[in-house]
Each structure stands twice: as structure tokens, then as C-alpha cells.
PDB file of N, CA and C in Angstrom:
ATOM      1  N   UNK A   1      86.743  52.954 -22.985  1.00  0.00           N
ATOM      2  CA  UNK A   1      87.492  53.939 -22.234  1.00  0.00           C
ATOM      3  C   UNK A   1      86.552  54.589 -21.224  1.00  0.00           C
ATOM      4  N   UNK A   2      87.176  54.953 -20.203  1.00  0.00           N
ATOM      5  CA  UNK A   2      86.086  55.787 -18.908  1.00  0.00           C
ATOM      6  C   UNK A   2      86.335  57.289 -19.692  1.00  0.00           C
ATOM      7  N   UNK A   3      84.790  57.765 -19.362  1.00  0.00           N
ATOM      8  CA  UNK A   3      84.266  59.289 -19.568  1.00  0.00           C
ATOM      9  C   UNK A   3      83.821  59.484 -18.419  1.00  0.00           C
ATOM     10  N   UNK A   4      84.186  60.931 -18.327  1.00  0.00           N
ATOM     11  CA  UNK A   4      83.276  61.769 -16.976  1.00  0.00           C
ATOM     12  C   UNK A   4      82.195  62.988 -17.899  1.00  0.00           C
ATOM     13  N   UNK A   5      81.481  62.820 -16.942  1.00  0.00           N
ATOM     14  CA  UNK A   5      80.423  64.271 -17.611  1.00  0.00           C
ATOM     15  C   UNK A   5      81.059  65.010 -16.630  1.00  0.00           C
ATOM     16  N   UNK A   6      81.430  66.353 -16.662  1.00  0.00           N
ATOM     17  CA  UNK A   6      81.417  67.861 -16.334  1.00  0.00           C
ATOM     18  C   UNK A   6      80.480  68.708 -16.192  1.00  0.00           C
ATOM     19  N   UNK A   7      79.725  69.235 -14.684  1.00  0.00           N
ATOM     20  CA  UNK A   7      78.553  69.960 -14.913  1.00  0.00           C
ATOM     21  C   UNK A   7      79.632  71.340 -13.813  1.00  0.00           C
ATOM     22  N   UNK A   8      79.557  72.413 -13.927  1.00  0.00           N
ATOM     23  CA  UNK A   8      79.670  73.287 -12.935  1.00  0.00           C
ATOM     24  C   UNK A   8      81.122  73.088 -12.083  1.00  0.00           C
ATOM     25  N   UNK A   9      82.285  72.322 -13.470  1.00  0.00           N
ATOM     26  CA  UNK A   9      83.626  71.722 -12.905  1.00  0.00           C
ATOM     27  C   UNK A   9      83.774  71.037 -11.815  1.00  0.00           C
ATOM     28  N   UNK A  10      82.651  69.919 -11.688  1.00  0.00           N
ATOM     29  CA  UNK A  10      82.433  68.936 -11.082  1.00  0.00           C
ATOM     30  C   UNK A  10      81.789  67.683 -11.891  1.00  0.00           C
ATOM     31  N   UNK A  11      82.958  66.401 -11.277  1.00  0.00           N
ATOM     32  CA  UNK A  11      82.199  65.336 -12.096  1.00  0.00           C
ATOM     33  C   UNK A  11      80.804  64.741 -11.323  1.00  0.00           C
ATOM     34  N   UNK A  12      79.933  64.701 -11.926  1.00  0.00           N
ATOM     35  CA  UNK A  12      78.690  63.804 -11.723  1.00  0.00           C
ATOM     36  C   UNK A  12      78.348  62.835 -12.496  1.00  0.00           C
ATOM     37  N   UNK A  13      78.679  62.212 -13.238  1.00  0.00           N
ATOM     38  CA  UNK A  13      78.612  60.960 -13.495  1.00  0.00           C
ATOM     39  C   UNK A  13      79.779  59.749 -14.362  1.00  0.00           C
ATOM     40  N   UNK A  14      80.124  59.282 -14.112  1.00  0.00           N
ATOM     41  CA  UNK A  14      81.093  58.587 -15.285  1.00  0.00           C
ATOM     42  C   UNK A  14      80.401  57.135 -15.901  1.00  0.00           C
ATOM     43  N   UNK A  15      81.471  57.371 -17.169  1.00  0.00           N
ATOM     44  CA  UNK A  15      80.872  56.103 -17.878  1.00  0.00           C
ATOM     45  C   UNK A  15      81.845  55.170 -18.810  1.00  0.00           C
ATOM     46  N   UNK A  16      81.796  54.371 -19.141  1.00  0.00           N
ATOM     47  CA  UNK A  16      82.722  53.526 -20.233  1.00  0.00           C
ATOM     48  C   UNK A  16      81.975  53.646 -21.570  1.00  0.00           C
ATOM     49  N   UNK A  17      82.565  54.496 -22.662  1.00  0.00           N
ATOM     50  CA  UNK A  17      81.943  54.604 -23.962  1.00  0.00           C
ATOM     51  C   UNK A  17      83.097  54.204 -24.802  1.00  0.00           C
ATOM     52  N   UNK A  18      82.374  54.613 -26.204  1.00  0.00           N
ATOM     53  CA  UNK A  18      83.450  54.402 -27.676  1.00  0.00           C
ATOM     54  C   UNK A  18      83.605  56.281 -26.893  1.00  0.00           C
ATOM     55  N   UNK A  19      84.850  56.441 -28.189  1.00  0.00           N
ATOM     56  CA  UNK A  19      85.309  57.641 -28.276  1.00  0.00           C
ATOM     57  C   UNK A  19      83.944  58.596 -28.960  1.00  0.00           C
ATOM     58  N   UNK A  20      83.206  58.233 -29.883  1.00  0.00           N
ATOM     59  CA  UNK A  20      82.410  58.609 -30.607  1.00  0.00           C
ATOM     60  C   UNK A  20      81.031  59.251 -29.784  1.00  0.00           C
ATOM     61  N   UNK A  21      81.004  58.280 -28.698  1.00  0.00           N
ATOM     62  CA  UNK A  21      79.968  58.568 -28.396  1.00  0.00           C
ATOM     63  C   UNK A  21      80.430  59.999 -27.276  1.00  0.00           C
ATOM     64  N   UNK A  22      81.613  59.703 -26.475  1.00  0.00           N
ATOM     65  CA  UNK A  22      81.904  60.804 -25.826  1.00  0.00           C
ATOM     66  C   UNK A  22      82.090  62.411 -26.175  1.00  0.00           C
ATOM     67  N   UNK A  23      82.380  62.148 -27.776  1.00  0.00           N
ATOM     68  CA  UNK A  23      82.120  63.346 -28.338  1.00  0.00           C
ATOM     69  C   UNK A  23      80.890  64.110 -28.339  1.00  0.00           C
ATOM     70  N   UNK A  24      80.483  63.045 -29.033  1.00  0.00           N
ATOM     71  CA  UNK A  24      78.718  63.822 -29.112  1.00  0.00           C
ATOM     72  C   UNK A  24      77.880  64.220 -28.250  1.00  0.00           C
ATOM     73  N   UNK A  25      78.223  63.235 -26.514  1.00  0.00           N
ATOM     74  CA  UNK A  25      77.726  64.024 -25.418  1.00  0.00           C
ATOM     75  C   UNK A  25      78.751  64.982 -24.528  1.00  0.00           C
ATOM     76  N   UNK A  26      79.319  65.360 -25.191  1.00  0.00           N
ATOM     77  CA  UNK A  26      80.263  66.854 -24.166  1.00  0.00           C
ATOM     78  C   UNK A  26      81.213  65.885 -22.955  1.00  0.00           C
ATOM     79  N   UNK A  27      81.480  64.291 -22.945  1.00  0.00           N
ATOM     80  CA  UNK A  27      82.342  64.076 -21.855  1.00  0.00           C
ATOM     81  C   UNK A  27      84.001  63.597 -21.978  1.00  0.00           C
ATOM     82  N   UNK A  28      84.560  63.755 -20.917  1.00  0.00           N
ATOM     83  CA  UNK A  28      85.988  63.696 -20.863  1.00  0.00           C
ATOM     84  C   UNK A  28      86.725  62.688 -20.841  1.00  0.00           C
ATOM     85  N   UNK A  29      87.855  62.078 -20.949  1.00  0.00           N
ATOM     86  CA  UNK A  29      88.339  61.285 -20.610  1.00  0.00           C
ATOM     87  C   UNK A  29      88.812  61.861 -19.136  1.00  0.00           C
ATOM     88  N   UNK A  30      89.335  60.424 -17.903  1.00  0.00           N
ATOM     89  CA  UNK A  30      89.911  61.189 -16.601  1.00  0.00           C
ATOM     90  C   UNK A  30      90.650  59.796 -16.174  1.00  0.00           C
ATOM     91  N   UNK A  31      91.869  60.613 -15.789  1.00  0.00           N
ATOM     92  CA  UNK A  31      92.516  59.425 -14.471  1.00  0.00           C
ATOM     93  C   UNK A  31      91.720  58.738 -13.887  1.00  0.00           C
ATOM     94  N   UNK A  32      92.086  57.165 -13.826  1.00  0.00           N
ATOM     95  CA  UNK A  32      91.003  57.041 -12.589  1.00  0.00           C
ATOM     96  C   UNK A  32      91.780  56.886 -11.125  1.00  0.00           C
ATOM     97  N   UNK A  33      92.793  56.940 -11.323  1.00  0.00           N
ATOM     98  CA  UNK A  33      93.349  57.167  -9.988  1.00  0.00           C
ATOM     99  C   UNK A  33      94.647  57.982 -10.093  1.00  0.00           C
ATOM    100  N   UNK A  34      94.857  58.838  -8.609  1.00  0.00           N
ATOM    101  CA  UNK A  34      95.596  60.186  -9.188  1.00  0.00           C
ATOM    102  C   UNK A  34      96.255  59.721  -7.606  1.00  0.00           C
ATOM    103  N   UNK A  35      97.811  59.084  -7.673  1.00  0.00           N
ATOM    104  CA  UNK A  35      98.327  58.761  -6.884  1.00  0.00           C
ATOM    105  C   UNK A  35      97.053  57.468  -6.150  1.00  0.00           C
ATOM    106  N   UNK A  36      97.054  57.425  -4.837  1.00  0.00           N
ATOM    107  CA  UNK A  36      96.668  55.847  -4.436  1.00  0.00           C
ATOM    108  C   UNK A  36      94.495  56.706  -4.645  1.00  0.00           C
ATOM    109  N   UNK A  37      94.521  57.704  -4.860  1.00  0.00           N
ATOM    110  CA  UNK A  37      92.946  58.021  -4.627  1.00  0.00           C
ATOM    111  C   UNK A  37      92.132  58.145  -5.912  1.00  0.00           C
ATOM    112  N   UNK A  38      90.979  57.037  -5.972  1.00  0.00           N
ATOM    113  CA  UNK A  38      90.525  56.889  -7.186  1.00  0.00           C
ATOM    114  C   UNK A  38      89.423  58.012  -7.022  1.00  0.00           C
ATOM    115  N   UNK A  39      89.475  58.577  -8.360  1.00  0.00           N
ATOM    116  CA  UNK A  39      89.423  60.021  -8.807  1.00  0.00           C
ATOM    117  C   UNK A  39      87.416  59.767  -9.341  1.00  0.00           C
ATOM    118  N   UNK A  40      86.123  59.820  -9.024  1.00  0.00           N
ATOM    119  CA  UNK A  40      85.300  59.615  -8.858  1.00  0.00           C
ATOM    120  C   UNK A  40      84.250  60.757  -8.771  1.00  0.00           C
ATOM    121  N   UNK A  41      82.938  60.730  -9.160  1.00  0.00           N
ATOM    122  CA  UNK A  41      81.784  61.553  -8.709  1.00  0.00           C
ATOM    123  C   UNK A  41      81.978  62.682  -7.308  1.00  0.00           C
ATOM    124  N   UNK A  42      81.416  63.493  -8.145  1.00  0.00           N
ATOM    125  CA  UNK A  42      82.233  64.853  -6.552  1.00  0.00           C
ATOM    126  C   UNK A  42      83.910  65.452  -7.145  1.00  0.00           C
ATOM    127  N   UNK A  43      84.556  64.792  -7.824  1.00  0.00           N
ATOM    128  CA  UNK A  43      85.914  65.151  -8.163  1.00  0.00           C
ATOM    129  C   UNK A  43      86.006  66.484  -8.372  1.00  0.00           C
ATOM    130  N   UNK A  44      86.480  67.894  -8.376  1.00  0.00           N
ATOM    131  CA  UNK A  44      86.474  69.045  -9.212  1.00  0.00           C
ATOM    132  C   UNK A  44      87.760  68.729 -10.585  1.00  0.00           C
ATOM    133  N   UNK A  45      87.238  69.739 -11.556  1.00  0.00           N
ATOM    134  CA  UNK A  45      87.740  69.910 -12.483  1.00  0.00           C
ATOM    135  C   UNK A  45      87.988  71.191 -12.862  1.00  0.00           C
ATOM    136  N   UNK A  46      89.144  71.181 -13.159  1.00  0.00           N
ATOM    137  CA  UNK A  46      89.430  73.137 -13.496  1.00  0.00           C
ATOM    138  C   UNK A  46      89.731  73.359 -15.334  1.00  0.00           C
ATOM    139  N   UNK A  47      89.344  72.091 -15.910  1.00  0.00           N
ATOM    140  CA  UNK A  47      89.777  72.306 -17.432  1.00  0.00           C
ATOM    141  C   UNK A  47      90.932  71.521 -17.795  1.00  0.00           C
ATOM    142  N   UNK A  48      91.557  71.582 -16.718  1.00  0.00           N
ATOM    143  CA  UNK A  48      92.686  71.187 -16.550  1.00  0.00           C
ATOM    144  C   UNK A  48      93.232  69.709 -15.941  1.00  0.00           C
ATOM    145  N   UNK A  49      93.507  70.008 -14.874  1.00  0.00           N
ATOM    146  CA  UNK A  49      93.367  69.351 -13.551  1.00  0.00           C
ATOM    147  C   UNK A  49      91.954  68.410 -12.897  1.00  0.00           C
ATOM    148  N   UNK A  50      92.313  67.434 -11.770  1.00  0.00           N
ATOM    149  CA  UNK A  50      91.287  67.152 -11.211  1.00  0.00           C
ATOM    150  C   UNK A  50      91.925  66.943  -9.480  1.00  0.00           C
ATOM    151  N   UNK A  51      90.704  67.355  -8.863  1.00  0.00           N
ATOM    152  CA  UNK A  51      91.305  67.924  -7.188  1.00  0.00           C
ATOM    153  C   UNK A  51      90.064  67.008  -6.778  1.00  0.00           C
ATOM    154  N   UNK A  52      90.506  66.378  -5.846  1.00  0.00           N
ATOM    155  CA  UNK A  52      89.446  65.698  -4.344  1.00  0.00           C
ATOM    156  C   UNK A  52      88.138  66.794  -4.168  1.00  0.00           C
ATOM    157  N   UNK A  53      87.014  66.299  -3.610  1.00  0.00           N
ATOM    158  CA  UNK A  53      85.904  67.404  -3.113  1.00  0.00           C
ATOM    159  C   UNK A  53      86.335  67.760  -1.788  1.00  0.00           C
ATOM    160  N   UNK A  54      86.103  68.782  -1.455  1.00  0.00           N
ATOM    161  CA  UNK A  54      86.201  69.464  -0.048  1.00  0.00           C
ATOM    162  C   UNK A  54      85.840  68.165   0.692  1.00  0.00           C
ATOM    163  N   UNK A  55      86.724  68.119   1.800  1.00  0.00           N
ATOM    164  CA  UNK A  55      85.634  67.214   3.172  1.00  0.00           C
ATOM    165  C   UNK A  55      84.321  67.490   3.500  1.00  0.00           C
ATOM    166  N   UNK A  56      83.708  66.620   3.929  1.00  0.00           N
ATOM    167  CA  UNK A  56      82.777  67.180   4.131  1.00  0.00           C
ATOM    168  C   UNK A  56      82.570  66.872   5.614  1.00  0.00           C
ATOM    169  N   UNK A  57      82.062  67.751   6.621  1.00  0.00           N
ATOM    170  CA  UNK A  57      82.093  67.503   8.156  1.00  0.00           C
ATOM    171  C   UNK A  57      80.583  66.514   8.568  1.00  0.00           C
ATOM    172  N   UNK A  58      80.650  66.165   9.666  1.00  0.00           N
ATOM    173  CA  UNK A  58      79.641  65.349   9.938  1.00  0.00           C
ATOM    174  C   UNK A  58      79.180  66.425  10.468  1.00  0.00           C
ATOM    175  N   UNK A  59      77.759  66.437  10.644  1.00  0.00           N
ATOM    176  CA  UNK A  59      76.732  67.616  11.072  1.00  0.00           C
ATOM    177  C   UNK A  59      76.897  66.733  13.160  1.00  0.00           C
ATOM    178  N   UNK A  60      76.706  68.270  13.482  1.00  0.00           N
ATOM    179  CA  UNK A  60      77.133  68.487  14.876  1.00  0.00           C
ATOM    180  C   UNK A  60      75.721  68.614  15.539  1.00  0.00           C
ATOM    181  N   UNK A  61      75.408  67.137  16.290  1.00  0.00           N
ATOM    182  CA  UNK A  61      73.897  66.832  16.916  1.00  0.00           C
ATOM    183  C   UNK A  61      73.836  67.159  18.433  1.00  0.00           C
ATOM    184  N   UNK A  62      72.911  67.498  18.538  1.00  0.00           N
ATOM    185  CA  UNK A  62      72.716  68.577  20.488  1.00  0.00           C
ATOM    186  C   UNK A  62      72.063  67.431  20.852  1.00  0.00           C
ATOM    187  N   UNK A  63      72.627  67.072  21.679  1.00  0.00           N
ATOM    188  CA  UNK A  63      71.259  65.962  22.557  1.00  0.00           C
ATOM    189  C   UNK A  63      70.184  67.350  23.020  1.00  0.00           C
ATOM    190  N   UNK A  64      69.283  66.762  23.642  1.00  0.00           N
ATOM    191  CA  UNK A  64      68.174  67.790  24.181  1.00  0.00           C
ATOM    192  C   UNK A  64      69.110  67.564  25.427  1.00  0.00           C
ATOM    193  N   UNK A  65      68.688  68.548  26.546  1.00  0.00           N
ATOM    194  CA  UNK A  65      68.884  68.887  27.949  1.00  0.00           C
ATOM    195  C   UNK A  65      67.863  67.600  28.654  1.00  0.00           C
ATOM    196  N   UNK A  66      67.869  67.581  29.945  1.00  0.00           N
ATOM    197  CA  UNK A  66      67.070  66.702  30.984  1.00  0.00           C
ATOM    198  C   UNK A  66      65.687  67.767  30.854  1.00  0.00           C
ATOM    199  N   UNK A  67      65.637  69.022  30.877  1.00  0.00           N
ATOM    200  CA  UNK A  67      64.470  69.705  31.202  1.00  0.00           C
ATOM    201  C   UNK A  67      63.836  69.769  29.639  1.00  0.00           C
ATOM    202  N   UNK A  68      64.542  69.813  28.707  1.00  0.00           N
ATOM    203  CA  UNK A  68      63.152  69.647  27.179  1.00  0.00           C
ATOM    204  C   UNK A  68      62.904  68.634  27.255  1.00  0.00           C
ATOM    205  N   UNK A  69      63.207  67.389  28.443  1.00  0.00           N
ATOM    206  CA  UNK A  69      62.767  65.861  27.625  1.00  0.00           C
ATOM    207  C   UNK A  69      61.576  65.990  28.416  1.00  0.00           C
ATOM    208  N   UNK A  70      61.877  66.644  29.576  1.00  0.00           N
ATOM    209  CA  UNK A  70      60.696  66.439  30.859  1.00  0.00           C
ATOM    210  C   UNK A  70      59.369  67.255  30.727  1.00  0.00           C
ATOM    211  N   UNK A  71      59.673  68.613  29.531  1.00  0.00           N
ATOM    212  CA  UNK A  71      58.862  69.656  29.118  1.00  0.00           C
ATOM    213  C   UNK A  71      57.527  68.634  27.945  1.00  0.00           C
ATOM    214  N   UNK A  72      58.906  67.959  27.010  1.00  0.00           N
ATOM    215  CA  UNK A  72      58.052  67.196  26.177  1.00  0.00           C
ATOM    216  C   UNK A  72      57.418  65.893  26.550  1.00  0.00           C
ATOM    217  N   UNK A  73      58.062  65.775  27.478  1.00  0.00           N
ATOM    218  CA  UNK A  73      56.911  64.168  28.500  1.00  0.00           C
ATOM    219  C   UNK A  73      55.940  64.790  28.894  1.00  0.00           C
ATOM    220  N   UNK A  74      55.912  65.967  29.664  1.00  0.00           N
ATOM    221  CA  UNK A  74      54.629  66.470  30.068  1.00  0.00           C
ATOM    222  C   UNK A  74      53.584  66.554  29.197  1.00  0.00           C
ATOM    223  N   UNK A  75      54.179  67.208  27.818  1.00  0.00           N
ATOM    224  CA  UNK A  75      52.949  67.185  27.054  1.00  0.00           C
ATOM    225  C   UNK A  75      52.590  65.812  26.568  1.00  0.00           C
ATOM    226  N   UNK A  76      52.973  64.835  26.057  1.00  0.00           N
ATOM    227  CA  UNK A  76      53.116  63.750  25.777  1.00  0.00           C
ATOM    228  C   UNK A  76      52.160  62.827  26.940  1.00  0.00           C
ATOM    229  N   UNK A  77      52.220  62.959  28.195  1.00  0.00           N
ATOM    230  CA  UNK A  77      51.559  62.419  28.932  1.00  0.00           C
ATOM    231  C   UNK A  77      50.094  63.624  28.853  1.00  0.00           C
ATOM    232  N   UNK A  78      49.864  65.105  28.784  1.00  0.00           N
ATOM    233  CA  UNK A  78      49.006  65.293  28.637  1.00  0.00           C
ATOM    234  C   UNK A  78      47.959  64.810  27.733  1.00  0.00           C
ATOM    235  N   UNK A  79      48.394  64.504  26.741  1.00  0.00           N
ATOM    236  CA  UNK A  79      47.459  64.533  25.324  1.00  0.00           C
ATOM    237  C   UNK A  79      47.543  62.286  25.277  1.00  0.00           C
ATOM    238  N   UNK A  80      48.019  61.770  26.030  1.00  0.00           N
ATOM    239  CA  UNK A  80      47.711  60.617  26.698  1.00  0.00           C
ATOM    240  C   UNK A  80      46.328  60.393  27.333  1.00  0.00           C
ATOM    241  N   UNK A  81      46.465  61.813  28.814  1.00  0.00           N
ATOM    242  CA  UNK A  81      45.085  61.563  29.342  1.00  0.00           C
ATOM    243  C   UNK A  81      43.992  61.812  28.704  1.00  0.00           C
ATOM    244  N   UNK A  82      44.037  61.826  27.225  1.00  0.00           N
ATOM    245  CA  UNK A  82      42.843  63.003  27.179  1.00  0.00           C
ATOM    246  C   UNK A  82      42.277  61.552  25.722  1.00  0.00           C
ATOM    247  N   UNK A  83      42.863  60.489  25.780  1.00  0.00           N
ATOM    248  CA  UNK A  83      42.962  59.808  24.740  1.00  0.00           C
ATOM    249  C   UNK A  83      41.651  58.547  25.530  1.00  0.00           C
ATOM    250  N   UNK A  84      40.285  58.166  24.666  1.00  0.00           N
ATOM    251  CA  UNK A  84      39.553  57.494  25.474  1.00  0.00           C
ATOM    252  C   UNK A  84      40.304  56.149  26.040  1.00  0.00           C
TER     253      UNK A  84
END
């Protein structure tokens, strides 16, 4: 049977045990799929229930400007000339 461990009402790890053994380490039995979304590491748990993890956003990258590339070529070519 699949077990989930529960840390902080979040699953972090699952496993296929006997019943026996799931006792003795504190884990759950869980859906593994809850409608078409298989229910996995990150899952929350309320005791109860099990809910999707928040989205998570892709981190939002700045290119540099034309003038930090030209600030950091300068130095870049300084410490060039200075190389025997």
C-alpha cells in the first residue's frame, strides 16, 4: 500500500510499505490521485484532506541595462591590461 510521511502538514516523502511498518513510523495512507491530479511530495494535509501546493511563480530576471554591461567591460578590460 502507498504511505506518505507528514512533516509540518506537508507530504515529503512517500512510500509502499506493509501496514505494520506504517504504523511504527507515524505515516499515512493517501489518494494517489484526487480527480485527474496525482496527489505527490509538496501535497498539504490538514488531518483531513489533501490540497495541491501553492504555485509557485518563476523568479522575475532584469537583464542588466547597455550602461552596467559597458561599466563592467570597462573594468574587465582594465584588469586585462594589467595581466602580463
Amino acid at each position: 500500500m502507498n504511505y506518505a510521511k507528514i512533516e509540518n502538514g506537508v507530504i515529503t516523502n512517500m512510500i509502499v510499505a506493509d501496514a505494520d511498518f506504517a504504523a511504527e513510523h507515524g505515516l499515512i495512507t493517501f489518494p494517489t490521485y484526487i480527480g485527474d491530479k496525482a496527489v505527490g511530495i509538496g501535497w498539504k494535509y490538514d488531518g483531513a484532506n489533501f490540497t495541491e501546493p501553492d504555485p509557485v511563480s518563476a523568479p522575475v530576471v532584469v537583464a542588466p541595462t547597455k550602461e552596467q554591461l559597458m561599466v563592467e567591460l570597462a573594468a574587465l578590460t582594465a584588469k586585462i591590461q594589467t595581466l602580463p
